[in-house]
N, C-alpha and C. Protein backbone atom coordinates (compact mmCIF):
# COMPACT_ATOMS: atom_id res chain seq x y z
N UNK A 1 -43.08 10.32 81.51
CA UNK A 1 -43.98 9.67 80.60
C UNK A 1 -43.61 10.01 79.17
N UNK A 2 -43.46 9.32 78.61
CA UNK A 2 -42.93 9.45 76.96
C UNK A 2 -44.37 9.03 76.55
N UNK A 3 -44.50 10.36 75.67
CA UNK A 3 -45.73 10.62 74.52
C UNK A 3 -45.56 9.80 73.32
N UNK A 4 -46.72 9.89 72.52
CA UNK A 4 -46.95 8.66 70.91
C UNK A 4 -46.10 9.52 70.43
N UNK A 5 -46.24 10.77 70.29
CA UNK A 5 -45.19 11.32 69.54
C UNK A 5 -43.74 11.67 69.53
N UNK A 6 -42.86 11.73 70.60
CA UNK A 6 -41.66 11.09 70.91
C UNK A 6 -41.27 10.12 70.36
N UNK A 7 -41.86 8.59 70.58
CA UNK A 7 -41.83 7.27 70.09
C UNK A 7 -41.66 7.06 68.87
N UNK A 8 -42.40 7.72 68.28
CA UNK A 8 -43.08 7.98 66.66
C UNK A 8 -42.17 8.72 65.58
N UNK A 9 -41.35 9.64 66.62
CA UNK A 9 -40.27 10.61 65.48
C UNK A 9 -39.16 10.06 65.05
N UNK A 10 -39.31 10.16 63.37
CA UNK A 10 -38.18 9.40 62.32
C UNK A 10 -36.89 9.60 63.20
N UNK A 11 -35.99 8.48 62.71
CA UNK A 11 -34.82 8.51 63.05
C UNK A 11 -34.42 9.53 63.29
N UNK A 12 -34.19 10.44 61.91
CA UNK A 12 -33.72 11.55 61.29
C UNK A 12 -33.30 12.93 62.56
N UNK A 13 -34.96 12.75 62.97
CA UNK A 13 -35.46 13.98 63.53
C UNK A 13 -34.48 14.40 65.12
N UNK A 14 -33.93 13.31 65.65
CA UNK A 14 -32.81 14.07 66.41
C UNK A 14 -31.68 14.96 65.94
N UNK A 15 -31.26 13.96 64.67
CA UNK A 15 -29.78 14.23 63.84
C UNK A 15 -30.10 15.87 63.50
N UNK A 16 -31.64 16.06 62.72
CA UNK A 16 -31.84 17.51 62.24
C UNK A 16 -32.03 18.76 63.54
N UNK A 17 -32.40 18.43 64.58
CA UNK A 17 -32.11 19.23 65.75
C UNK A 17 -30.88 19.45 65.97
N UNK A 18 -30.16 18.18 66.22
CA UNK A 18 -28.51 18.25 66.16
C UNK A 18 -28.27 19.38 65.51
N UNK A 19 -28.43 19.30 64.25
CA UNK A 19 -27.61 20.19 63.32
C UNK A 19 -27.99 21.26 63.60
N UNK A 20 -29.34 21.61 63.91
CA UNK A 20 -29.69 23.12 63.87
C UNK A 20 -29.30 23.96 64.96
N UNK A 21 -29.09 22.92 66.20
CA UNK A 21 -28.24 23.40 67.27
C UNK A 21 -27.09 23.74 67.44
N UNK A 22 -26.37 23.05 66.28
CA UNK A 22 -24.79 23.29 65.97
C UNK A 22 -24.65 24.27 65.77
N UNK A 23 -25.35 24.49 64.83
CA UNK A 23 -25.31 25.88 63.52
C UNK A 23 -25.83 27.16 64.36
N UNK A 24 -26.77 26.60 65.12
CA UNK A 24 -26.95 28.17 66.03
C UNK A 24 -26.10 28.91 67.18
N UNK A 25 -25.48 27.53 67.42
CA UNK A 25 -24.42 27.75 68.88
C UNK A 25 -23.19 28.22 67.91
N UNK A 26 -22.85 27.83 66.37
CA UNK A 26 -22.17 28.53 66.07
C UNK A 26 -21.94 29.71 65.35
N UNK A 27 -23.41 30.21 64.98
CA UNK A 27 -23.43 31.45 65.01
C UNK A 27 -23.24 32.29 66.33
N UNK A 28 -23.64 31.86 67.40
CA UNK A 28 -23.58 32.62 68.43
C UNK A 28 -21.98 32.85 68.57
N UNK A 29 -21.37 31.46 68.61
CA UNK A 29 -19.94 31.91 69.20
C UNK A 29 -18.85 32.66 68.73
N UNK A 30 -19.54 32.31 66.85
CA UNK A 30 -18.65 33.50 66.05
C UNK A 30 -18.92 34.46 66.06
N UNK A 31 -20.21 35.40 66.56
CA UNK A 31 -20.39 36.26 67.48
C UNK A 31 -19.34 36.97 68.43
N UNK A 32 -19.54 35.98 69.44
CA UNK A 32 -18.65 36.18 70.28
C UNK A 32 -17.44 36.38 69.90
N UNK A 33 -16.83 35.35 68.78
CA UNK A 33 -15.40 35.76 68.73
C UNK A 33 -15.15 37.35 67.99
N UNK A 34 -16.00 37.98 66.80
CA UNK A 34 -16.15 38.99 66.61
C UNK A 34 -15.96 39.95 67.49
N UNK A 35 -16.90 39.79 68.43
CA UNK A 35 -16.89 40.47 69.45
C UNK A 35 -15.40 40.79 70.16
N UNK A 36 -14.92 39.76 70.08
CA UNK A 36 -13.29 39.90 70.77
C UNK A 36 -12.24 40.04 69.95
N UNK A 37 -12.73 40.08 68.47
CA UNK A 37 -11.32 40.80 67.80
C UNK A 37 -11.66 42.37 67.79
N UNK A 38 -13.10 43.02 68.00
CA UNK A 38 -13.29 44.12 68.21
C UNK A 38 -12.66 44.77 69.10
N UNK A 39 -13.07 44.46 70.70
CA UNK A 39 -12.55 44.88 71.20
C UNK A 39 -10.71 44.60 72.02
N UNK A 40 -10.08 43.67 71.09
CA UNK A 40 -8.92 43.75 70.89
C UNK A 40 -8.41 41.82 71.79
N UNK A 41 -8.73 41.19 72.26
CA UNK A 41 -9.03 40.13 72.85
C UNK A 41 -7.84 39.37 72.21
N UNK A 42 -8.38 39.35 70.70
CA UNK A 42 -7.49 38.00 69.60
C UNK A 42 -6.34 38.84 69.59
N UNK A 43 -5.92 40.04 69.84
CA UNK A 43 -4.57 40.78 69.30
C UNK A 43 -4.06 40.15 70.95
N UNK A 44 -4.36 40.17 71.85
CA UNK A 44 -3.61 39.69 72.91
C UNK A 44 -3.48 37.74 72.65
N UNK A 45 -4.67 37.25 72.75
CA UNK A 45 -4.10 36.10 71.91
C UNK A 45 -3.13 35.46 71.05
N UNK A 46 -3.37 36.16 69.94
CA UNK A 46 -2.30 35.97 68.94
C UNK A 46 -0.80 36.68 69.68
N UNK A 47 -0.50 37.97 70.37
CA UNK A 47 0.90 37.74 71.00
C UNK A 47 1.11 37.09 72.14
N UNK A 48 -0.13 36.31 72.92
CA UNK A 48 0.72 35.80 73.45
C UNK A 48 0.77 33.93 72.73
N UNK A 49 0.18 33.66 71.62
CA UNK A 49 0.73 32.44 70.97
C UNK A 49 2.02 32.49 70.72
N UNK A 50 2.18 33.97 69.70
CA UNK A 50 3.92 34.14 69.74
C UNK A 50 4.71 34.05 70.44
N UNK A 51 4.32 34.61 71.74
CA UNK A 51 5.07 34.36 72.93
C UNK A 51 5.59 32.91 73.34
N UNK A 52 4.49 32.25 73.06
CA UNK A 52 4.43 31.22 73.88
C UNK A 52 5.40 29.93 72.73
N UNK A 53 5.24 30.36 71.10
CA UNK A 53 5.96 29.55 70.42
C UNK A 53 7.48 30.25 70.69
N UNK A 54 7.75 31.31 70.39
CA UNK A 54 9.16 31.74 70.47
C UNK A 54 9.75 30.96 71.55
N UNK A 55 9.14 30.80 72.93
CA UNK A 55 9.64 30.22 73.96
C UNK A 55 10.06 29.15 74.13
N UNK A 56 8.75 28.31 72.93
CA UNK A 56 9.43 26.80 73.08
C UNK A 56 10.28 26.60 72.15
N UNK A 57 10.62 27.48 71.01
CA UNK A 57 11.90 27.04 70.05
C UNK A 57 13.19 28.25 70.87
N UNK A 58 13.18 28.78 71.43
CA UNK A 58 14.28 28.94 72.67
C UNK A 58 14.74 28.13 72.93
N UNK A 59 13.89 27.41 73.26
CA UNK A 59 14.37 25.98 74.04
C UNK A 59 15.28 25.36 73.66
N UNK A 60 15.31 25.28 71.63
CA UNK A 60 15.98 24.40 70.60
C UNK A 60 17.19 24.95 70.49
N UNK A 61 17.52 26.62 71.06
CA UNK A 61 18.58 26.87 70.72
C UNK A 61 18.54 27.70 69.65
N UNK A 62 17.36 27.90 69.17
CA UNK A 62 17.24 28.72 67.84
C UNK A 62 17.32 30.28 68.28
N UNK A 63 18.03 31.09 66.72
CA UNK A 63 17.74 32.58 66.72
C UNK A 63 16.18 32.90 67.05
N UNK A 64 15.31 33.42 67.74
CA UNK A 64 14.32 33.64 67.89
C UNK A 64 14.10 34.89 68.60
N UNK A 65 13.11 35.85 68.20
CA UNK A 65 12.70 37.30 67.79
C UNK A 65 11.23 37.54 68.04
N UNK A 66 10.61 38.02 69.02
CA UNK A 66 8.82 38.58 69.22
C UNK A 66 9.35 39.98 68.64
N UNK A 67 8.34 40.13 67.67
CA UNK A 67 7.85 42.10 67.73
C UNK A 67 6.18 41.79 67.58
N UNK A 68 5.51 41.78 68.71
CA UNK A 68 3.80 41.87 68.64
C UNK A 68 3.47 40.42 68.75
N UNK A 69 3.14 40.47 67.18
CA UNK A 69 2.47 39.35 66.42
C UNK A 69 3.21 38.58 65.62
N UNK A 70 4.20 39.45 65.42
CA UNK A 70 5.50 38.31 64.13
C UNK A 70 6.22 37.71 64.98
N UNK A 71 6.70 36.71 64.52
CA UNK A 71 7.86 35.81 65.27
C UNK A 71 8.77 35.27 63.92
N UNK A 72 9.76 35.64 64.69
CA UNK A 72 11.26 35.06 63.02
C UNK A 72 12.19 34.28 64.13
N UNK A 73 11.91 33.12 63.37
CA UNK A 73 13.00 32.27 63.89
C UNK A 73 13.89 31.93 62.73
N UNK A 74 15.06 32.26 63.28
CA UNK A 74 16.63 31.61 62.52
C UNK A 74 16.02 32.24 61.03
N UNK A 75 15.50 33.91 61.03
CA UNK A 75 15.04 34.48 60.02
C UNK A 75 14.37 34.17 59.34
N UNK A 76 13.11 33.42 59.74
CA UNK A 76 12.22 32.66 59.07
C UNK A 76 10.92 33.76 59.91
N UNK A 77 10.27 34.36 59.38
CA UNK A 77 9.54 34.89 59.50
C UNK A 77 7.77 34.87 59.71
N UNK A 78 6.78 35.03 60.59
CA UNK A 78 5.43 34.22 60.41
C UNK A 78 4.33 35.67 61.27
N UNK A 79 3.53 35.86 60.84
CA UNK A 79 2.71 36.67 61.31
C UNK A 79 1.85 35.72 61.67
N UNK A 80 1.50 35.95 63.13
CA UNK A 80 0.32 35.53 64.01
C UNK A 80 -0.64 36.13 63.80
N UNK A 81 -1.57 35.00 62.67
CA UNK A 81 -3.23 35.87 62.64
C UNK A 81 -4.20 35.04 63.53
N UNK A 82 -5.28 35.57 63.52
CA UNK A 82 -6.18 34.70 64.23
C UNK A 82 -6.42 33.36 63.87
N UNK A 83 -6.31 32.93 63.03
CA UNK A 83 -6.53 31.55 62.06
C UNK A 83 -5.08 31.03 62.85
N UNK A 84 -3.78 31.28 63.35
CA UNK A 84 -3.15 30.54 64.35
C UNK A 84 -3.25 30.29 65.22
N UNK A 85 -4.22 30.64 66.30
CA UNK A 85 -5.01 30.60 67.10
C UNK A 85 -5.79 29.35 68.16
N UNK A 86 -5.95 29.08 66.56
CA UNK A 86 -7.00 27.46 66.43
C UNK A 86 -8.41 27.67 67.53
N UNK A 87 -8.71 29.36 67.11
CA UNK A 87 -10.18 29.59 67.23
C UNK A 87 -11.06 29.31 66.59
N UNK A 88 -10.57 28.93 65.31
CA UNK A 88 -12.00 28.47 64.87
C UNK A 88 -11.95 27.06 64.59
N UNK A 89 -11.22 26.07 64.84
CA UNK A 89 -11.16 24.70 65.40
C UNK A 89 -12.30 24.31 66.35
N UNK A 90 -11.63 25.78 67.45
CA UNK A 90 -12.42 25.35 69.20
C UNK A 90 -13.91 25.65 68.57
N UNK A 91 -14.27 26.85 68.03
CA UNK A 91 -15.81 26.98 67.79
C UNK A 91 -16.56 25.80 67.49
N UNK A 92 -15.95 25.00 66.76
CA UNK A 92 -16.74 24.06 65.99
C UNK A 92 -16.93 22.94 67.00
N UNK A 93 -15.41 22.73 67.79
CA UNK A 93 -15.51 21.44 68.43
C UNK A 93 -16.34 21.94 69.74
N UNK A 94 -16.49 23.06 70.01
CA UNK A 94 -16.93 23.46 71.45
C UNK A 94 -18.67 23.17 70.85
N UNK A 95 -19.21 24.04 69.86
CA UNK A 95 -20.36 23.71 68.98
C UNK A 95 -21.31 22.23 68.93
N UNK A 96 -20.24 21.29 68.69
CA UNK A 96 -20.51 20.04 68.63
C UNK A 96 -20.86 19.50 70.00
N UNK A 97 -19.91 20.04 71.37
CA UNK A 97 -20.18 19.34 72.57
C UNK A 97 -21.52 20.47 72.49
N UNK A 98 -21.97 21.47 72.75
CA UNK A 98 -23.00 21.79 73.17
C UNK A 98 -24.17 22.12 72.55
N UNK A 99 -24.20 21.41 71.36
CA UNK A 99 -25.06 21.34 70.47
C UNK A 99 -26.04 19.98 70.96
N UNK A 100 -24.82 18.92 71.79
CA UNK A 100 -25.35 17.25 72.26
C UNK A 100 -26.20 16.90 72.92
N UNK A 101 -26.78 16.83 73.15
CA UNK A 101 -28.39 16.34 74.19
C UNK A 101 -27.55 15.77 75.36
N UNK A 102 -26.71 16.38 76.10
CA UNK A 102 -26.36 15.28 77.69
C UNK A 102 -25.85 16.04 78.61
N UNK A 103 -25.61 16.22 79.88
CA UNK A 103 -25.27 16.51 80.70
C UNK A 103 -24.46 17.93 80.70
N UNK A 104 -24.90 18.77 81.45
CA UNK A 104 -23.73 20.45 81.32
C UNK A 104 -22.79 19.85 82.13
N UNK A 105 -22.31 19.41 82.82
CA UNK A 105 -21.30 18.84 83.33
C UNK A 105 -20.34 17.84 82.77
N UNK A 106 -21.27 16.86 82.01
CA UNK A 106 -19.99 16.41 80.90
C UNK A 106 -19.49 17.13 79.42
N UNK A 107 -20.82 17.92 79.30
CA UNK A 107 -20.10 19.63 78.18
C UNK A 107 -19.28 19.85 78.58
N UNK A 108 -19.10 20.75 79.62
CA UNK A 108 -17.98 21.42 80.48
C UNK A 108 -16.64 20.78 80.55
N UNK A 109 -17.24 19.19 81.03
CA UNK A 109 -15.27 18.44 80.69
C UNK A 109 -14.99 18.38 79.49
N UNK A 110 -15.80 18.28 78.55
CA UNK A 110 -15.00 17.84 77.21
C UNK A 110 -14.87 19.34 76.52
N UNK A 111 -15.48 20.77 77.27
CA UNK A 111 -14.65 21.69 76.91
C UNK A 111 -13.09 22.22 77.52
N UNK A 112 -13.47 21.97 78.95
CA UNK A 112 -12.51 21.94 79.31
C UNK A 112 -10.97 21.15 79.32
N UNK A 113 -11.05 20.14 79.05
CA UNK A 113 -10.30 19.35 78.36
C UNK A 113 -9.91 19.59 76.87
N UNK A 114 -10.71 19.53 76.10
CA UNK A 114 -10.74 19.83 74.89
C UNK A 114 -9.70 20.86 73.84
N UNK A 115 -10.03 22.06 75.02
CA UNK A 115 -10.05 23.14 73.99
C UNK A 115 -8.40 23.65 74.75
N UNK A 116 -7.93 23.13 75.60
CA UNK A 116 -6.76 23.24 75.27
C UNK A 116 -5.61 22.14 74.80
N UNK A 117 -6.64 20.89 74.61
CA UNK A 117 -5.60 19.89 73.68
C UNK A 117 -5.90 20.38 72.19
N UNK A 118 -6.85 21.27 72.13
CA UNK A 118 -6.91 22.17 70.60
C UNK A 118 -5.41 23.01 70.49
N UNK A 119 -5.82 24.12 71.29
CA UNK A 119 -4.38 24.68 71.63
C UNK A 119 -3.00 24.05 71.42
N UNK A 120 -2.73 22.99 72.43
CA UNK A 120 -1.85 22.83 71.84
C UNK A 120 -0.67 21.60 70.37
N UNK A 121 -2.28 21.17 70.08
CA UNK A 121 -1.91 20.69 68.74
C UNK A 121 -1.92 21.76 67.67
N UNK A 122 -2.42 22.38 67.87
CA UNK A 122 -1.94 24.05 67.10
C UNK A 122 -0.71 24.73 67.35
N UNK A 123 -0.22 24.42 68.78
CA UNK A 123 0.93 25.29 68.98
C UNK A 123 2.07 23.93 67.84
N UNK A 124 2.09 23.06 68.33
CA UNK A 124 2.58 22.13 67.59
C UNK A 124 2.73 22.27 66.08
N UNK A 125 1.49 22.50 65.59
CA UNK A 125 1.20 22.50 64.17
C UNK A 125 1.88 23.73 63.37
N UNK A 126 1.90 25.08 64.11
CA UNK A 126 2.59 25.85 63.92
C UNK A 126 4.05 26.09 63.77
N UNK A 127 4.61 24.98 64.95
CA UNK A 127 5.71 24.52 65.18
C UNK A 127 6.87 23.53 63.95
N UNK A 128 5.83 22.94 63.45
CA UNK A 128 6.18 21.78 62.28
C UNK A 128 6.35 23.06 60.67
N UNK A 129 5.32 24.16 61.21
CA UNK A 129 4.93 24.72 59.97
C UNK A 129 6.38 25.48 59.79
N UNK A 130 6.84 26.14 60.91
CA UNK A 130 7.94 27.04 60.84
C UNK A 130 9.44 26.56 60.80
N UNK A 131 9.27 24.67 61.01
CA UNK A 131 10.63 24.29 60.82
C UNK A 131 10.56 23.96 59.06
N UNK A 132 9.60 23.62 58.73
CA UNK A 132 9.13 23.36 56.90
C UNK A 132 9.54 25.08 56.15
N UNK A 133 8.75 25.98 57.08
CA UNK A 133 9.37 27.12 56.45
C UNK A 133 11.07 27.66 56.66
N UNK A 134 11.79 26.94 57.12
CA UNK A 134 13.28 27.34 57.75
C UNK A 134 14.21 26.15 56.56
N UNK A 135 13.87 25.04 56.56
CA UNK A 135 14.32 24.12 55.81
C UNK A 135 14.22 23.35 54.68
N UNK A 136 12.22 23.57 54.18
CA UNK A 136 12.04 23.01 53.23
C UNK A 136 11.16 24.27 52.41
N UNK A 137 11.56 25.98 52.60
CA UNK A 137 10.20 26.64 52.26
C UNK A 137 9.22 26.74 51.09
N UNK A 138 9.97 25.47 49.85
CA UNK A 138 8.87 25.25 48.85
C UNK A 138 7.68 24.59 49.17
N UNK A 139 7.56 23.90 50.23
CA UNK A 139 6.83 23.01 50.62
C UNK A 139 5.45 23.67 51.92
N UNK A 140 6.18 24.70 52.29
CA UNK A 140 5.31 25.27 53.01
C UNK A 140 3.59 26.09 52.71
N UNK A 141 3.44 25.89 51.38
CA UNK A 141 2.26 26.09 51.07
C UNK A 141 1.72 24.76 51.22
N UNK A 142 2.36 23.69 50.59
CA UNK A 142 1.44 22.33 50.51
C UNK A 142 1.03 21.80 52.32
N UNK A 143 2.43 21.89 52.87
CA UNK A 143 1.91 21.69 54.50
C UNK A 143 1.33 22.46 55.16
N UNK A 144 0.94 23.60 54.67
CA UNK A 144 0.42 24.64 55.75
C UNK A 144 -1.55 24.63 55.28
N UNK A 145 -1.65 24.52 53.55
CA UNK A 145 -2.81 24.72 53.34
C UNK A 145 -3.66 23.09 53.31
N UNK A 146 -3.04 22.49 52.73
CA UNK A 146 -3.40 20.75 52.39
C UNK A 146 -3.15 19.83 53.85
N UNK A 147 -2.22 19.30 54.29
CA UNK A 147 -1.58 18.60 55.09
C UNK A 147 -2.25 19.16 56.27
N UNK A 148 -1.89 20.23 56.89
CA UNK A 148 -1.96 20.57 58.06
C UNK A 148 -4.06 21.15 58.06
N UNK A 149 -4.21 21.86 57.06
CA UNK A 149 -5.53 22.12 57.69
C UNK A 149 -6.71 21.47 57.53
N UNK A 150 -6.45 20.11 56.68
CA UNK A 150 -7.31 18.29 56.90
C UNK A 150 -6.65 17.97 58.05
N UNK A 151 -5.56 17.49 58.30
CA UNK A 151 -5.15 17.20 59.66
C UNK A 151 -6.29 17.52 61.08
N UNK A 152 -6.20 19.07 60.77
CA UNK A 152 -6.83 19.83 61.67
C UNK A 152 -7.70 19.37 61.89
N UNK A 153 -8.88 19.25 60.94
CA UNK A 153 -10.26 19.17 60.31
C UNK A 153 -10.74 17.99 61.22
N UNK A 154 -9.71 16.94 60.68
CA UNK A 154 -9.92 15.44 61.21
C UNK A 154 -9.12 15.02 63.30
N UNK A 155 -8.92 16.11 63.26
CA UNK A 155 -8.32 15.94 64.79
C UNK A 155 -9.47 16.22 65.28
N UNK A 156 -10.27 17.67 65.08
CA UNK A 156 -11.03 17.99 65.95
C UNK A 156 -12.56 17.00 66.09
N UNK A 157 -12.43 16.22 65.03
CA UNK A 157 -13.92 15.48 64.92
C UNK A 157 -13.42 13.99 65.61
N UNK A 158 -12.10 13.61 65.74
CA UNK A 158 -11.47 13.01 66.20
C UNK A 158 -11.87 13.07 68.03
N UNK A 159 -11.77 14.15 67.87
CA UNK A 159 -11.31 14.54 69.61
C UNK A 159 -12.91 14.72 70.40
N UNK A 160 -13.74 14.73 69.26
CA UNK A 160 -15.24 14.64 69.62
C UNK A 160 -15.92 13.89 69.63
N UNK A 161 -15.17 12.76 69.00
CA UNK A 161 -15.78 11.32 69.27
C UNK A 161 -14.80 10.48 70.34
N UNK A 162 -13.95 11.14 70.20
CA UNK A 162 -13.67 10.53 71.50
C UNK A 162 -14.33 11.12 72.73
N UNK A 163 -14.85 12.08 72.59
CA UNK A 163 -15.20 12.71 73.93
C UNK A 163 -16.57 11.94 74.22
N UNK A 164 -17.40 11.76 72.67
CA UNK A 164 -18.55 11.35 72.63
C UNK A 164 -18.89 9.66 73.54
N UNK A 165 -17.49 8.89 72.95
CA UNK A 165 -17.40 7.44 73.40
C UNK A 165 -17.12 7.38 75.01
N UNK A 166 -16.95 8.81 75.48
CA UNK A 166 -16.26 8.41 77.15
C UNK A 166 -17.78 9.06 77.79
N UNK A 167 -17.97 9.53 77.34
CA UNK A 167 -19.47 10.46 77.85
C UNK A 167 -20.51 9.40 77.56
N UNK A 168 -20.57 8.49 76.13
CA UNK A 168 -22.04 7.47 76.15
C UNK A 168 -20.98 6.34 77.27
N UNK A 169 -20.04 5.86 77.51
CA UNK A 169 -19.34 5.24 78.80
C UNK A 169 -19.90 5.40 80.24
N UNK A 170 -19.58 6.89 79.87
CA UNK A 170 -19.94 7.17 81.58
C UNK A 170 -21.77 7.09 81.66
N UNK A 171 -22.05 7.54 81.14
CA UNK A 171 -23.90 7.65 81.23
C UNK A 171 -24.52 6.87 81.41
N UNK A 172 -23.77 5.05 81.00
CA UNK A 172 -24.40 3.98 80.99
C UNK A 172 -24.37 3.43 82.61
């Protein structure tokens, strides 16, 4: 039974729940991620991103070097911080699915799905960043701070409306 007052509430008044749900799920999760650079979580993260990039420019044939967290390819040098990660991408986009008024089961796919096509447009992004730093390295401030982290910005809101358009799809 839907009440007068349900019926009755301004447009607005979902959108401002929305938000306040966002904002709380993402306080919680930056929480959480705190929580895991404490107890050491993101330091295994971040080597094994290194790991996992060194491996795929192996692939290319390149000089390539792990100590931890740094990775130097063809002496191009990059410290793996958490911000390579693309943890705080996932917070936001994970935020957004469960901030949504619909189904824990279609949350769950569009995290699960999601958050490692986050991953690896990050591993990618990192990837573009370190051939700009090997060949073009004046340019690597403009692609790394401008280019690449709007890119980012607009992938992940990207990747949430798409999730959004297959989820109001399926529901109908």
């Amino acid at each position: 039974m839907v009440t007068k007052r349900e019926t009755d509430a301004p447009w607005w008044g979902g959108g401002i729940r929305y938000v306040a749900y966002f904002l709380a799920i993402c306080v919680g999760l930056y929480l959480v991620y705190y929580m895991a650079t404490e107890s050491g979580l993101m330091l295994g993260v971040r080597r094994a991103t290194a790991l996992i990039l060194a491996s795929i420019f192996s692939l290319t044939g390149m000089d390539v070097a792990v100590e931890g967290t740094l990775l130097s390819v063809n002496g191009f040098t990059l410290n793996i911080i958490d911000e390579c990660t693309a943890v705080f991408p996932v917070i936001i986009y994970c935020a957004c699915i469960l901030a949504y008024p619909t189904r824990l089961n279609a949350k769950c796919k569009g995290i699960l799905i999601g958050v490692p096509v986050l991953y690896a447009v990050n591993l990618f992004r990192i990837f573009v960043l370190t051939l700009v730093g090997i060949y073009n390295p004046r340019m690597m401030e403009f692609v790394h701070v401008y280019l690449w982290q709007g890119s980012f910005i607009i992938f992940v809101v990207i990747l949430f409306l798409i999730w959004l358009k297959i989820e109001e799809n399926y529901s109908e």
